[in-house]
C-alpha atoms as a PDB file:
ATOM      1  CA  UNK A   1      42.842 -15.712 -23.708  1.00  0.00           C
ATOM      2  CA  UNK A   2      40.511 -18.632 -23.254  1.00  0.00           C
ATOM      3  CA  UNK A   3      39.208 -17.089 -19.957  1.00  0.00           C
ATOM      4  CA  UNK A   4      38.729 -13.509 -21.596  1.00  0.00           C
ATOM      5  CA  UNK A   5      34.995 -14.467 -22.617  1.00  0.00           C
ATOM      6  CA  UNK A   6      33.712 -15.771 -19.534  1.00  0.00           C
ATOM      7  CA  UNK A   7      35.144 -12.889 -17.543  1.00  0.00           C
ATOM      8  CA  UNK A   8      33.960 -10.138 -19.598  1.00  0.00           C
ATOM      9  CA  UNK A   9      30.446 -11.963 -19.318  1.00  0.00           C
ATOM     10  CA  UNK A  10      30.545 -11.887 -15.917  1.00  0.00           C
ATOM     11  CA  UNK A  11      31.394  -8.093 -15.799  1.00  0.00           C
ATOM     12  CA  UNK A  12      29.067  -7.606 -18.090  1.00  0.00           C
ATOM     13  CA  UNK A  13      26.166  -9.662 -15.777  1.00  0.00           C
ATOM     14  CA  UNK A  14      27.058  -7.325 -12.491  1.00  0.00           C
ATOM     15  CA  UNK A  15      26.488  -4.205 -14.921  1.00  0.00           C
ATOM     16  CA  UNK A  16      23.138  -5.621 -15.712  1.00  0.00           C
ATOM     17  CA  UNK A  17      22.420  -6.237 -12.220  1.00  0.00           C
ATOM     18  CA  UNK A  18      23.912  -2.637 -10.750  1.00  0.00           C
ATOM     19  CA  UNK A  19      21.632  -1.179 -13.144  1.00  0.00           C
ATOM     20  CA  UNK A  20      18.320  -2.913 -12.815  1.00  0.00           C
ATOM     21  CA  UNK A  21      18.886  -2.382  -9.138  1.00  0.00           C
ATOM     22  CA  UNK A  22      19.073   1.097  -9.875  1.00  0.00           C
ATOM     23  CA  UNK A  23      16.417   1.418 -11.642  1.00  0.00           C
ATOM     24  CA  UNK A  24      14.420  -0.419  -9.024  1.00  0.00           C
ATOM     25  CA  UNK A  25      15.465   1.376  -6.090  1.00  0.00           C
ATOM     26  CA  UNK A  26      14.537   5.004  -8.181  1.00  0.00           C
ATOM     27  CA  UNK A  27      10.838   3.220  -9.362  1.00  0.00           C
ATOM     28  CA  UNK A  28      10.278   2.387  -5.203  1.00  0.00           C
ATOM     29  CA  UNK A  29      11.239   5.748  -4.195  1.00  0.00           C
ATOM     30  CA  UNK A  30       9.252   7.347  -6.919  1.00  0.00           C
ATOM     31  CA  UNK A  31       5.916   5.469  -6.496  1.00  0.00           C
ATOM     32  CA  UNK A  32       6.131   5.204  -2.914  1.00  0.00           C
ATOM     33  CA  UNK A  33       5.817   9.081  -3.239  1.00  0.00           C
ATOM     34  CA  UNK A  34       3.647   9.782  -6.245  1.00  0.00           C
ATOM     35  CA  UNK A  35       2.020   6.373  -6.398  1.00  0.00           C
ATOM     36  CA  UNK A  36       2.051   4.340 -10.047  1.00  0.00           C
ATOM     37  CA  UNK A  37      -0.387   7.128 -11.450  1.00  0.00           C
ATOM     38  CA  UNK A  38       1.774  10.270 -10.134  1.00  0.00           C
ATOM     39  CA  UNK A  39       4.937   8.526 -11.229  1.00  0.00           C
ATOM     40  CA  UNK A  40       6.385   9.078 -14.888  1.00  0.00           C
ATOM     41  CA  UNK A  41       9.079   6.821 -16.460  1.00  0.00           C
ATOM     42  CA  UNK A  42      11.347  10.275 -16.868  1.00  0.00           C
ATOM     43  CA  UNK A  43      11.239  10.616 -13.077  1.00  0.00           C
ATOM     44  CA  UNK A  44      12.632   7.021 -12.475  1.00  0.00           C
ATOM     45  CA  UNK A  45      14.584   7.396 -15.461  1.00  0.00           C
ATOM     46  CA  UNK A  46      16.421  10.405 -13.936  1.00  0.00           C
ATOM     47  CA  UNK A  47      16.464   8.909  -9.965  1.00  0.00           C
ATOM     48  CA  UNK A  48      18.432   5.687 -11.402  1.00  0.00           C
ATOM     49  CA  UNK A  49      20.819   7.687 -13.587  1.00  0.00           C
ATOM     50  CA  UNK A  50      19.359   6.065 -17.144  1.00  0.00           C
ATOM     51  CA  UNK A  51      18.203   6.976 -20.110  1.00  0.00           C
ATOM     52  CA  UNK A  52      14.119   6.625 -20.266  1.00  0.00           C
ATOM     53  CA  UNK A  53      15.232   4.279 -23.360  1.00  0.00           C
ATOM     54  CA  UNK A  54      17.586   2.058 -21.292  1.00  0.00           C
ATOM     55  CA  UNK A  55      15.066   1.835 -18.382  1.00  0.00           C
ATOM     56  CA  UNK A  56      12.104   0.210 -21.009  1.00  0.00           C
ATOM     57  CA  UNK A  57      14.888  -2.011 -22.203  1.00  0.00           C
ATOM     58  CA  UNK A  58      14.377  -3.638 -19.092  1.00  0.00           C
ATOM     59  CA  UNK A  59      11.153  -2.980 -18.139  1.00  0.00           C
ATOM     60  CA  UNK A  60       8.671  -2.347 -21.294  1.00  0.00           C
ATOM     61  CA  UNK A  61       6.206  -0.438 -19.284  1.00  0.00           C
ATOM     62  CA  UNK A  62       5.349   1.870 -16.290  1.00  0.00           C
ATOM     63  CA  UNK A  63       3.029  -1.055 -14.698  1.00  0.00           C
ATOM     64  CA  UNK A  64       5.824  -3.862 -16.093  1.00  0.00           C
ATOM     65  CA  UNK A  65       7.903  -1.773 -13.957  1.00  0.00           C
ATOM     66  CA  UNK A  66       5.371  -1.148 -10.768  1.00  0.00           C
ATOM     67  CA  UNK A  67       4.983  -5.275 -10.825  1.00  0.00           C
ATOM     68  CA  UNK A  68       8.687  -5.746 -10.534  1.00  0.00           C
ATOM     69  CA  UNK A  69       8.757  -3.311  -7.501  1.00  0.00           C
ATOM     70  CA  UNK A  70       6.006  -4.937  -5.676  1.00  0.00           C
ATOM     71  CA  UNK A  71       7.097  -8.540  -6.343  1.00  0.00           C
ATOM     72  CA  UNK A  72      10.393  -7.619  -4.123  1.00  0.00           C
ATOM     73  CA  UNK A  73       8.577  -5.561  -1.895  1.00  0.00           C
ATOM     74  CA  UNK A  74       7.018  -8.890  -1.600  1.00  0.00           C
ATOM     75  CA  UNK A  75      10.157 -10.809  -1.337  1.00  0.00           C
ATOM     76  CA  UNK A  76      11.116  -8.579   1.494  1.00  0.00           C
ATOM     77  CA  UNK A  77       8.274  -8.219   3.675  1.00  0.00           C
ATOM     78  CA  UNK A  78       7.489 -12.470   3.163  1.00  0.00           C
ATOM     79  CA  UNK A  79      11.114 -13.021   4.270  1.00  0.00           C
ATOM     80  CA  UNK A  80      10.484 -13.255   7.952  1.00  0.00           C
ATOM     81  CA  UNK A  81       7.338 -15.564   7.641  1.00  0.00           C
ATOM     82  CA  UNK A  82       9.083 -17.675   5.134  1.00  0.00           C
ATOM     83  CA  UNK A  83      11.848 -18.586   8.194  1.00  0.00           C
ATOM     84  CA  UNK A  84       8.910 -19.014  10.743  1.00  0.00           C
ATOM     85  CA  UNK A  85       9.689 -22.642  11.360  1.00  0.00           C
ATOM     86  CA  UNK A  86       8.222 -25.662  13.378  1.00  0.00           C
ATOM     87  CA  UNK A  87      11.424 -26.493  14.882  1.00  0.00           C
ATOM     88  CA  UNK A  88      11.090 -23.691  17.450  1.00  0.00           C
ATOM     89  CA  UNK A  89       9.092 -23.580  20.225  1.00  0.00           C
ATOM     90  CA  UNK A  90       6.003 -21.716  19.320  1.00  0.00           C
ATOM     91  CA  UNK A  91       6.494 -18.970  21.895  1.00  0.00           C
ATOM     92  CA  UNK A  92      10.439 -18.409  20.548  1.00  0.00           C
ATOM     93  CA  UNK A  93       9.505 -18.931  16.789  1.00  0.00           C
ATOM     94  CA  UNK A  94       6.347 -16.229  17.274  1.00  0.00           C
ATOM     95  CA  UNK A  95       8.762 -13.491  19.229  1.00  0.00           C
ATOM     96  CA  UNK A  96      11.397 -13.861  16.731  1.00  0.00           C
ATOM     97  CA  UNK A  97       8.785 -13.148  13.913  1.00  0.00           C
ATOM     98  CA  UNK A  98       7.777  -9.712  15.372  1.00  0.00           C
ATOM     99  CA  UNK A  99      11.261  -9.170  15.933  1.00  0.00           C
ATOM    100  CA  UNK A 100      12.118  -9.685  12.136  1.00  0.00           C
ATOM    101  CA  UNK A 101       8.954  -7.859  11.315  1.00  0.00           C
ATOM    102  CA  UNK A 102       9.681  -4.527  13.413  1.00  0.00           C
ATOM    103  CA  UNK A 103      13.567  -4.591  11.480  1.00  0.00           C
ATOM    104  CA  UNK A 104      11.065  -4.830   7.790  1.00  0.00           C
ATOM    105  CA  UNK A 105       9.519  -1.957   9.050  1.00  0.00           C
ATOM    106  CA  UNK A 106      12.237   0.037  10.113  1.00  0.00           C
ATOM    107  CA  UNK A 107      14.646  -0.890   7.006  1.00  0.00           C
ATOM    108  CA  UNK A 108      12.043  -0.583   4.248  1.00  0.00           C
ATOM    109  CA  UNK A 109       9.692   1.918   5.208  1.00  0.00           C
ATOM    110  CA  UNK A 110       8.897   2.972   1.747  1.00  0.00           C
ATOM    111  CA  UNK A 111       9.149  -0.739   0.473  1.00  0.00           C
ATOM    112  CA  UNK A 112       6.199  -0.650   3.411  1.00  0.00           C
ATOM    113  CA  UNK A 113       4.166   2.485   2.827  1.00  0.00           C
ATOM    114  CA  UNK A 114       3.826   1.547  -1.281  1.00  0.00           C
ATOM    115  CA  UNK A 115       2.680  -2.254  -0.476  1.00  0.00           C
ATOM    116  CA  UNK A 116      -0.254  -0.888   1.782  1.00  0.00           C
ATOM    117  CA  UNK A 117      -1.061   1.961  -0.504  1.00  0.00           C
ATOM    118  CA  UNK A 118      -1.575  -0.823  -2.991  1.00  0.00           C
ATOM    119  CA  UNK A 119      -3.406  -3.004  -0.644  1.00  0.00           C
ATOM    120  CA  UNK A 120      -5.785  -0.188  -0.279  1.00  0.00           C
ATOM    121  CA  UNK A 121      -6.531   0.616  -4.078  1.00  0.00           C
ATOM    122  CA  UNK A 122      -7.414  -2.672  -3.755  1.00  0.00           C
ATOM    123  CA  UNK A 123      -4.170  -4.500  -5.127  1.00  0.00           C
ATOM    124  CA  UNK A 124      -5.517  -3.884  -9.058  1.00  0.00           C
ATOM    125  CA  UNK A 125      -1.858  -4.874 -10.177  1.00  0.00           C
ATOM    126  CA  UNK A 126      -0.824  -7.465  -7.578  1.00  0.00           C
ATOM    127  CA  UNK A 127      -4.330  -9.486  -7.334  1.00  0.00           C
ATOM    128  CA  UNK A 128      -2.691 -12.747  -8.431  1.00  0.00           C
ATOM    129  CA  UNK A 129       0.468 -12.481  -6.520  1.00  0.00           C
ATOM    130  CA  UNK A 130      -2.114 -12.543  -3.423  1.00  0.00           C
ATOM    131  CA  UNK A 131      -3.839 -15.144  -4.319  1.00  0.00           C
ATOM    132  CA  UNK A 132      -1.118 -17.522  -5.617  1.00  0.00           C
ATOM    133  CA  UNK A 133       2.532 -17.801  -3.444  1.00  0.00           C
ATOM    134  CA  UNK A 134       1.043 -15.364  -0.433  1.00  0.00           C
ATOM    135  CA  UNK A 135      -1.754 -17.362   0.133  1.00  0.00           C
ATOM    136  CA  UNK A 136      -0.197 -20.807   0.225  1.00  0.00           C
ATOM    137  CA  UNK A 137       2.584 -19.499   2.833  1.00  0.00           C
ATOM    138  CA  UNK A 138       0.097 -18.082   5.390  1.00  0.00           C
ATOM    139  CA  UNK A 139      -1.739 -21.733   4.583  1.00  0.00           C
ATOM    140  CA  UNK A 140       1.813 -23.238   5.287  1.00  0.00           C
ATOM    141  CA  UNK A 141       2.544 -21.186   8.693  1.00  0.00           C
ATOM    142  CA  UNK A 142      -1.071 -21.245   9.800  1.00  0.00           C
ATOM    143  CA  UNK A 143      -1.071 -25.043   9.633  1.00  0.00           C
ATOM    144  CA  UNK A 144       2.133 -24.757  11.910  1.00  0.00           C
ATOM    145  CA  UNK A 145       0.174 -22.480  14.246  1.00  0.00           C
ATOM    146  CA  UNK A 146      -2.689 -24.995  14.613  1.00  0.00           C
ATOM    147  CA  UNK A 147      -0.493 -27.694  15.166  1.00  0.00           C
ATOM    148  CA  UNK A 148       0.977 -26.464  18.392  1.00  0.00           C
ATOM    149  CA  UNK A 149      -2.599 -24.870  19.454  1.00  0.00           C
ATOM    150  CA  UNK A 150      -3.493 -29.108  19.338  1.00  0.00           C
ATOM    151  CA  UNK A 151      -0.303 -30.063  21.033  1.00  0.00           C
ATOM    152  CA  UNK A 152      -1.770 -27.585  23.961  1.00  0.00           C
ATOM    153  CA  UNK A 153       1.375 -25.569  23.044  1.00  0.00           C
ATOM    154  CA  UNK A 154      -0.403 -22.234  22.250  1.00  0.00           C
ATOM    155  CA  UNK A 155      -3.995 -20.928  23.704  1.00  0.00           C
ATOM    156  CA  UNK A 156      -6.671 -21.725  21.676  1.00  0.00           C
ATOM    157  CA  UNK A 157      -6.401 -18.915  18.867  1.00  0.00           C
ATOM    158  CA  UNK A 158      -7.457 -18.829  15.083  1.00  0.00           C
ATOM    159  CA  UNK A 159      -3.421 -18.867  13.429  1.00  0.00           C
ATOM    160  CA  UNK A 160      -4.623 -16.311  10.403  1.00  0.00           C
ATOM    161  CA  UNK A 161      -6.038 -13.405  13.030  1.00  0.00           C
ATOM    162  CA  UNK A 162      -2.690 -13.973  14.505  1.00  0.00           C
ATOM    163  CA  UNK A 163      -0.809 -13.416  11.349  1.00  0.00           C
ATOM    164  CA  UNK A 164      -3.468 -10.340  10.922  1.00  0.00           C
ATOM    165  CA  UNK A 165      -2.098  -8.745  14.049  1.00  0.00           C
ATOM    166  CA  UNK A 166       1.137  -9.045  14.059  1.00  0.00           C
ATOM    167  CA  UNK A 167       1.348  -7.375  10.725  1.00  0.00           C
ATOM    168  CA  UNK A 168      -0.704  -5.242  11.985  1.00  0.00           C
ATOM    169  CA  UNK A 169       1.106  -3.969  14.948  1.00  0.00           C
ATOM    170  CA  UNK A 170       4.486  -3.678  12.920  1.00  0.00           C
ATOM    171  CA  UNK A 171       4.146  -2.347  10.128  1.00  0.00           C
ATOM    172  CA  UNK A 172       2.224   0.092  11.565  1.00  0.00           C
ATOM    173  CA  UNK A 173       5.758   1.251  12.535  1.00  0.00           C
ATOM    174  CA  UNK A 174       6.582   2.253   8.953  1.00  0.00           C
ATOM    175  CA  UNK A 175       3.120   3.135   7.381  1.00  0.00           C
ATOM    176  CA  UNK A 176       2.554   5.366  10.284  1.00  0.00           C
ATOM    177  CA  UNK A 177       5.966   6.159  11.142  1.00  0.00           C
ATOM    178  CA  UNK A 178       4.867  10.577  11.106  1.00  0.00           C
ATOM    179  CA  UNK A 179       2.338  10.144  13.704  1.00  0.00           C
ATOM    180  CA  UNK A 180       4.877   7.831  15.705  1.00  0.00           C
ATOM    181  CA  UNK A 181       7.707  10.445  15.349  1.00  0.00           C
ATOM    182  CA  UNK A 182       4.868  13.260  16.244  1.00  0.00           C
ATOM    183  CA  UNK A 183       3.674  11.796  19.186  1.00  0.00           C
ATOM    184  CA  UNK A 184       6.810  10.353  20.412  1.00  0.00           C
ATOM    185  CA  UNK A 185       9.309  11.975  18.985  1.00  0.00           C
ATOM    186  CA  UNK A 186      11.283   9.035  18.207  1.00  0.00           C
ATOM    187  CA  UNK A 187      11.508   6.727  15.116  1.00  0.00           C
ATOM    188  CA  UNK A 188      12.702   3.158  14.528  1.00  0.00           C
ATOM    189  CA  UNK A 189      16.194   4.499  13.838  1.00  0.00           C
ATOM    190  CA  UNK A 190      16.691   5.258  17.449  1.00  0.00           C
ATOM    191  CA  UNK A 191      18.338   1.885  18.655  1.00  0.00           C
ATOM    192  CA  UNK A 192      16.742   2.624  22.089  1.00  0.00           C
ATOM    193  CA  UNK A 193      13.204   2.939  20.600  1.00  0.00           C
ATOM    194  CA  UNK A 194      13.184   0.550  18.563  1.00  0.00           C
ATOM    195  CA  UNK A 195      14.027  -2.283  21.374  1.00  0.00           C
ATOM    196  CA  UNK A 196      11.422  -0.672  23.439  1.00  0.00           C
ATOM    197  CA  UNK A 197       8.960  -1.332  20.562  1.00  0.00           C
ATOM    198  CA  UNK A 198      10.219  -4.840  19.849  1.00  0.00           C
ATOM    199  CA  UNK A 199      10.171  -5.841  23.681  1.00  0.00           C
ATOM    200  CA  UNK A 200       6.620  -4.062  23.794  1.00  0.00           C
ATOM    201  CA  UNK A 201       5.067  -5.892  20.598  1.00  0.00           C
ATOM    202  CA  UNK A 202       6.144  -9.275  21.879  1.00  0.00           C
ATOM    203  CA  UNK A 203       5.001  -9.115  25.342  1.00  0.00           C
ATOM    204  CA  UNK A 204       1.596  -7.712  24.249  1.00  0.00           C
ATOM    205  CA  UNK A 205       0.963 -10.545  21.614  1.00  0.00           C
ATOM    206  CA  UNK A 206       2.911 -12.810  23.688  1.00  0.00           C
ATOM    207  CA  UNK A 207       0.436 -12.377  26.448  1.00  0.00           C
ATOM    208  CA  UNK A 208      -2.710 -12.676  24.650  1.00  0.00           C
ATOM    209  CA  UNK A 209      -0.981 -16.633  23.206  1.00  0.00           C
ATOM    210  CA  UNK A 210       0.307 -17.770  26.064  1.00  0.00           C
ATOM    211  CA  UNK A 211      -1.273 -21.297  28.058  1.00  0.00           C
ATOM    212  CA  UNK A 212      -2.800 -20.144  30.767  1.00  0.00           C
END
């Protein structure tokens, strides 16, 4: 009987959990097609299978709610720089990171279309975010960068317009993905297509890094 409180806790925790990730999921697939001022809480309310009550249990408000997506939107599309790491050579760690970013963009589209629809309303709700944990990463991986361009490991290349361009060229994958499907007819579902794209991202950026 001892155990009987601990367990039921636990049960309790994953309910939490199942739910807020519910709830979550709905608010992402919401905004990323209405956007935070098209959304209403009865939409996401509805999507996740909660009562509009329940849902501002957990998150008081509809921007409370539009932070909490974006910060794992964040969390997602940060994972692959976060593993960029020194202990690879540059070449190998830089492929890999295109590689990582083309899977982002072809497992979180949405995730990807919301974050640069609020990049261009000028990131009203996400401002500090930016400024704070974002900016000391890229700080953190650019200083990598510039440490292998003075080894004579890399060409001679500014590490942030790097950064720039390989977002750039990948998530243009899932922001854009309708023109990509309308000119090729392909997305980055198609196994095939998608190593095409990965082999053809690399050896483009690859090329343009490279000691000559």
């Amino acid at each position: 009987m001892a155990q009987a409180a601990p367990l039921k806790n636990g049960k309790r925790t994953r309910a939490v959990s199942a739910k807020k990730e519910a709830i979550l999921g709905a608010a992402l697939a919401t905004f990323s097609q209405f956007g935070i001022h098209g959304t209403r809480l009865e939409q996401v309310a509805d999507l996740a299978g909660v009562s509009k009550t329940n849902l501002l249990y957990y998150y008081p408000s509809k921007e409370a709610l539009y932070v909490a997506v974006m910060r794992n939107i964040l969390d997602i599309w940060l994972a692959p720089l976060r593993a960029f790491r020194e202990d690879f050579a540059p070449l190998v760690a830089i492929r890999e990171y295109i590689r990582l970013k083309l899977e982002v963009s072809r497992d979180h589209p949405a995730a990807s279309r919301l974050f640069c629809l609020e990049m261009l309303q000028g990131a009203p709700l996400l401002k500090a975010e930016l400024t704070g944990d974002l900016k000391t990463l890229i700080a953190e991986k650019s200083a990598i960068i510039t440490g292998w361009v003075e080894e004579g490991r890399l060409a001679a290349i500014d590490p942030e317009h790097l950064i720039f361009m390989i977002w750039a060229a990948t998530q243009h994958y899932a922001d854009f993905a309708t023109q990509i499907e309308a000119v090729t007819g392909k997305t980055l579902q198609d196994e095939a297509f998608f190593q095409e794209t990965v082999n053809n991202v690399q050896r483009i950026i690859i090329e343009g890094i490279r000691l000559r």
